[in-house]
N, C-alpha and C. Protein backbone atom coordinates (compact mmCIF):
# COMPACT_ATOMS: atom_id res chain seq x y z
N UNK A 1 -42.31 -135.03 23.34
CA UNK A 1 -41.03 -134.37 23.38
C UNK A 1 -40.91 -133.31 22.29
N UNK A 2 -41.26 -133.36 21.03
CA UNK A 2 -41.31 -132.55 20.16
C UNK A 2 -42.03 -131.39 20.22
N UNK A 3 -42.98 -131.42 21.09
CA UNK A 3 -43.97 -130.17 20.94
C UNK A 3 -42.96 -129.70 22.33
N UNK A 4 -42.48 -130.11 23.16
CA UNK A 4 -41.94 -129.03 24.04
C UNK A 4 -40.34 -128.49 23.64
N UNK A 5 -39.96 -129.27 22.75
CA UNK A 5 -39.05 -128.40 21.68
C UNK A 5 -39.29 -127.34 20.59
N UNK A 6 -40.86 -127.38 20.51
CA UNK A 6 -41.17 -126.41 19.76
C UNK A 6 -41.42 -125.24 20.71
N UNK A 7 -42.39 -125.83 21.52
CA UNK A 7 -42.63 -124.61 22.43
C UNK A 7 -41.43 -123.58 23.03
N UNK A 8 -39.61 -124.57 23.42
CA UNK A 8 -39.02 -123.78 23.64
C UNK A 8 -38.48 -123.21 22.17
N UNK A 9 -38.07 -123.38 21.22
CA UNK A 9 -37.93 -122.69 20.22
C UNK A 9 -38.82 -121.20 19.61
N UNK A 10 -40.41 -121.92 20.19
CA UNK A 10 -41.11 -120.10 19.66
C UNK A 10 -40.91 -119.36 20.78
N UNK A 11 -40.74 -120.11 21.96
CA UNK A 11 -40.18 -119.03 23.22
C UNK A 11 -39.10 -118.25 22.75
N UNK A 12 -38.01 -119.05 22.04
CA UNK A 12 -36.91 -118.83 21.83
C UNK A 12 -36.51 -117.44 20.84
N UNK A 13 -37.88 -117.60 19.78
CA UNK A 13 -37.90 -116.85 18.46
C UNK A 13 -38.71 -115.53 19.17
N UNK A 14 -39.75 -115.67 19.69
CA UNK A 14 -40.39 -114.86 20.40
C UNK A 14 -39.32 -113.42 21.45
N UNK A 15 -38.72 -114.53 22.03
CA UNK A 15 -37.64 -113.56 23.01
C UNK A 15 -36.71 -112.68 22.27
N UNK A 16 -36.04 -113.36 20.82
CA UNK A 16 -35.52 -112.56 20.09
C UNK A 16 -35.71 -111.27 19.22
N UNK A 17 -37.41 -112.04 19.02
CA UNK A 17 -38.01 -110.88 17.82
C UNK A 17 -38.19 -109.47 19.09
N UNK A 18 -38.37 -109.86 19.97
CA UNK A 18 -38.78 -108.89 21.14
C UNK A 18 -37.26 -108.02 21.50
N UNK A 19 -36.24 -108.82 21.34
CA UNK A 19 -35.24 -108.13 21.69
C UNK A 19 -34.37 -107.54 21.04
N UNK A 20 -34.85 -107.61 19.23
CA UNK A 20 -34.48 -106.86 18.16
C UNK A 20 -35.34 -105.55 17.94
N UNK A 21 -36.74 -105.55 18.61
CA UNK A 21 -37.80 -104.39 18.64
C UNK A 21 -36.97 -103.30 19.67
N UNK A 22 -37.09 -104.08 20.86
CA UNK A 22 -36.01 -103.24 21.45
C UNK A 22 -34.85 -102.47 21.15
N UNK A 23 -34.08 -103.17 20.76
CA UNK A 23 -32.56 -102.87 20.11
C UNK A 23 -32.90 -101.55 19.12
N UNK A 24 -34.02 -101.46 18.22
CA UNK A 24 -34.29 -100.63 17.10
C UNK A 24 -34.72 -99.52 18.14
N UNK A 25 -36.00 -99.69 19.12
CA UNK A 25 -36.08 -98.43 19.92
C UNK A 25 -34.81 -97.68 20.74
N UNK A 26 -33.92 -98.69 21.17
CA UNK A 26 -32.97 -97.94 21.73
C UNK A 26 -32.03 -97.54 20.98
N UNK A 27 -31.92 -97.32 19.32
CA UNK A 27 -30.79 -97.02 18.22
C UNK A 27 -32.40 -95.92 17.93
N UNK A 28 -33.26 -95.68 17.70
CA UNK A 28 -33.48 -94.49 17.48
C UNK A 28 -33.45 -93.62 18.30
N UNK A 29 -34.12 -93.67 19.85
CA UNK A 29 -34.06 -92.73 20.82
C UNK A 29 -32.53 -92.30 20.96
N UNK A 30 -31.56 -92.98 20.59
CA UNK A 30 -30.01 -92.41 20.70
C UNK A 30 -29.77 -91.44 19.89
N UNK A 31 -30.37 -91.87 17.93
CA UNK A 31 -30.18 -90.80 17.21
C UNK A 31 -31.10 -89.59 17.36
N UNK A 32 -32.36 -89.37 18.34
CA UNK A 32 -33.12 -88.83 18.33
C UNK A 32 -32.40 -87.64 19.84
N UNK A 33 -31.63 -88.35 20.24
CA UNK A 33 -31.25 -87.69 21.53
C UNK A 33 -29.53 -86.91 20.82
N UNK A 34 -28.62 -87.65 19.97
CA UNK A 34 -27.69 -87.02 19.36
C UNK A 34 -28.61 -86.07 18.61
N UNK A 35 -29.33 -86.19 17.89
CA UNK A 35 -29.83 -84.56 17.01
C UNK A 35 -30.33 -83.85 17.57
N UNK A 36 -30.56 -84.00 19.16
CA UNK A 36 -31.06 -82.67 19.92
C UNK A 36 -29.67 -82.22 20.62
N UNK A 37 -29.16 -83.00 20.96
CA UNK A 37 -27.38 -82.71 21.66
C UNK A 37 -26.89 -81.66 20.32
N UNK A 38 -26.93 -81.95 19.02
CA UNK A 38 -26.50 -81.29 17.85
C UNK A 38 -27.08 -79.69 17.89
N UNK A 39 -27.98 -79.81 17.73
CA UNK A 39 -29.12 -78.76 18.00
C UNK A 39 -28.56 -77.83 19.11
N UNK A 40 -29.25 -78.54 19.92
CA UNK A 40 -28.35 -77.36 21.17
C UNK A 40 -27.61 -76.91 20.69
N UNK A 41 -26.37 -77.54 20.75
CA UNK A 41 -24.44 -77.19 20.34
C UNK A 41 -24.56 -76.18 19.33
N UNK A 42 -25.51 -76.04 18.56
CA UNK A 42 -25.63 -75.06 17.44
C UNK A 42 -26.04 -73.81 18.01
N UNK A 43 -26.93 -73.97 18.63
CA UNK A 43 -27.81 -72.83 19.26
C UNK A 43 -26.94 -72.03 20.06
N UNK A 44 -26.46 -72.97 21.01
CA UNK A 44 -25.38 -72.03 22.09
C UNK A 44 -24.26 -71.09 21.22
N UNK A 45 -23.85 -72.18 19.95
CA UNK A 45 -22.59 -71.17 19.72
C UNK A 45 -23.20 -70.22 18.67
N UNK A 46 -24.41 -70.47 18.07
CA UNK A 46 -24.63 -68.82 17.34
C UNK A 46 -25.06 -67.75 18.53
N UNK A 47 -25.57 -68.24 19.70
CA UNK A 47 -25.89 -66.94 20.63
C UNK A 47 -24.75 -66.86 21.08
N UNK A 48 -23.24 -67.27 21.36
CA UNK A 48 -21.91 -67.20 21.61
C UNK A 48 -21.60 -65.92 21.09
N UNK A 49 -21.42 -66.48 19.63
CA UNK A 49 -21.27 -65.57 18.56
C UNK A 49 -21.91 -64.63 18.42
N UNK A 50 -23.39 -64.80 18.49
CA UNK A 50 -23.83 -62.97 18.57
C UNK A 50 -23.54 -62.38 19.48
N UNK A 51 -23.63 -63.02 20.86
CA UNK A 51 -23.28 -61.87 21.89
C UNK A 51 -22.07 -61.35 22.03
N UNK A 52 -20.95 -62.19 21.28
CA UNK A 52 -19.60 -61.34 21.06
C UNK A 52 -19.56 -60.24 20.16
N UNK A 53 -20.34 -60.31 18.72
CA UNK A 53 -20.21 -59.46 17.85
C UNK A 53 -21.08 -58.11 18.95
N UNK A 54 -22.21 -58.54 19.59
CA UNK A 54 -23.21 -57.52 20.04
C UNK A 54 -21.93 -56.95 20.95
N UNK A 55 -21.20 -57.34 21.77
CA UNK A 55 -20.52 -56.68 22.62
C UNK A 55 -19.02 -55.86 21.90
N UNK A 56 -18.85 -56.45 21.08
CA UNK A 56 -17.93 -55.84 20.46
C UNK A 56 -17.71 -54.62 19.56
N UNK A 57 -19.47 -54.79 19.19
CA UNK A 57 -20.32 -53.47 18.46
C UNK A 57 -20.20 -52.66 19.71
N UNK A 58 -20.80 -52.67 20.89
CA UNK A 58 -20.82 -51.90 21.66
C UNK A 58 -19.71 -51.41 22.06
N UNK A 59 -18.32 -52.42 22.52
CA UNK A 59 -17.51 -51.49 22.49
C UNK A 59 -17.04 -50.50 21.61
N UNK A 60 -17.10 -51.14 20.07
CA UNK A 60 -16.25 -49.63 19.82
C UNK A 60 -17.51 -48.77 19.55
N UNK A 61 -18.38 -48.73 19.47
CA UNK A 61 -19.25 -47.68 19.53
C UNK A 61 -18.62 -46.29 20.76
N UNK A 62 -18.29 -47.02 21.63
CA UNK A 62 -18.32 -46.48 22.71
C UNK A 62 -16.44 -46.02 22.81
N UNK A 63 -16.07 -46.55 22.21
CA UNK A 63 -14.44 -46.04 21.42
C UNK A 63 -14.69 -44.71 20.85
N UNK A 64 -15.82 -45.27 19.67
CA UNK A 64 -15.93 -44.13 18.57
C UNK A 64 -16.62 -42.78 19.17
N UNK A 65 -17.27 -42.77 20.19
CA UNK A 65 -17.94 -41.39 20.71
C UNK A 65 -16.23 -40.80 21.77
N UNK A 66 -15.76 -41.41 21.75
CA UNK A 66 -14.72 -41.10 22.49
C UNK A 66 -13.46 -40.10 21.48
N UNK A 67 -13.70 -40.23 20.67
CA UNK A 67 -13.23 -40.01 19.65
C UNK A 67 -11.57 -40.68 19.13
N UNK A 68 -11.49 -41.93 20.03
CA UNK A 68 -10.28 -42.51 19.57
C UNK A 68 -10.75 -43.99 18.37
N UNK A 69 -10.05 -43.33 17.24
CA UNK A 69 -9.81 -44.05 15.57
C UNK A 69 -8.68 -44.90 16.36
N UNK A 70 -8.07 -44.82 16.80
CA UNK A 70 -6.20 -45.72 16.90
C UNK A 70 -5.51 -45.43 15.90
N UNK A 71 -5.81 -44.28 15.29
CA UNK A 71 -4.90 -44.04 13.97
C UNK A 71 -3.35 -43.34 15.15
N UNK A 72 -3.65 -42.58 15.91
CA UNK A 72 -2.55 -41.94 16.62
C UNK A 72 -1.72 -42.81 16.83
N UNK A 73 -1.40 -44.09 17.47
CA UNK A 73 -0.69 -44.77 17.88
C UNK A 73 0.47 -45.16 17.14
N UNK A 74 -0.04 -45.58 15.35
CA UNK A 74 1.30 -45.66 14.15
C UNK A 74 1.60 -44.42 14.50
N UNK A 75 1.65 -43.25 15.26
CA UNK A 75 2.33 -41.92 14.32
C UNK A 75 3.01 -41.82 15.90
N UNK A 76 2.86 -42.34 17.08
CA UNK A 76 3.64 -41.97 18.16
C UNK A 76 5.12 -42.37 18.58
N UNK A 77 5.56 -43.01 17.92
CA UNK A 77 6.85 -44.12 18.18
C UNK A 77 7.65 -42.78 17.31
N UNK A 78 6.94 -42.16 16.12
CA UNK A 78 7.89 -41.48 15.31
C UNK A 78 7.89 -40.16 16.00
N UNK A 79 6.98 -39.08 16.46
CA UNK A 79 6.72 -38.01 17.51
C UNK A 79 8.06 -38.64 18.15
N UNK A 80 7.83 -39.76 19.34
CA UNK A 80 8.39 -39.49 20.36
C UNK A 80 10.64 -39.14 19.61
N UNK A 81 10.51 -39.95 18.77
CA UNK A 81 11.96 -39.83 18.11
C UNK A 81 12.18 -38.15 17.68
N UNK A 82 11.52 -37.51 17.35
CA UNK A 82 11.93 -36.30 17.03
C UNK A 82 12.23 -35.32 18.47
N UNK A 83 11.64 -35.84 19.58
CA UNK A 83 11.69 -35.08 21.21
C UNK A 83 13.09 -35.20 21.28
N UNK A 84 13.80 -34.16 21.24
CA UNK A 84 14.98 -34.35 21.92
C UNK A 84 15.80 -33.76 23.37
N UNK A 85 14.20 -33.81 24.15
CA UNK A 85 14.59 -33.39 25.66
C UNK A 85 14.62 -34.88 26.55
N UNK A 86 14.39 -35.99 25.78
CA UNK A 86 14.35 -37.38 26.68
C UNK A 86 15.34 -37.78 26.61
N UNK A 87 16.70 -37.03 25.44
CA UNK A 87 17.83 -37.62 25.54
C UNK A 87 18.93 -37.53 26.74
């Protein structure tokens, strides 16, 4: 009787040590799979970010050959007040 209480006990110890090996592979492949999820998330939003600045360069580039600064716009509200044919 004793030896088949042992036998289920190293079964017992056996099944555990096996299912703590496990447990450790599936807690690293998680952190190994969050620091590539991280990664990505990084990647996307600096190419986010550049391609806004890149497009935003381009627009006003394309402002500036136009030759509109937006400086005119503060000075039109006061123009239009001196017209006195809209009255």
């Amino acid at each position: 009787m004793d030896s088949w209480r042992e036998l289920q006990k190293n079964s017992y110890i056996s099944w555990v040590k096996k299912y703590e090996k496990e447990k450790e592979k599936r807690i690293e492949a998680e952190e190994k799979y969050n620091k590539l999820v991280e990664a990505i998330k990084n990647i996307a939003i600096e190419k986010y970010y550049t391609k806004l600045l890149e497009t935003n360069d381009e627009r006003m580039d394309i402002i500036g050959q136009n030759g509109n600064d937006g400086l005119h716009y503060q000075y039109e509200l006061f123009e239009d007040d001196d017209d006195d044919t809209k009255h």
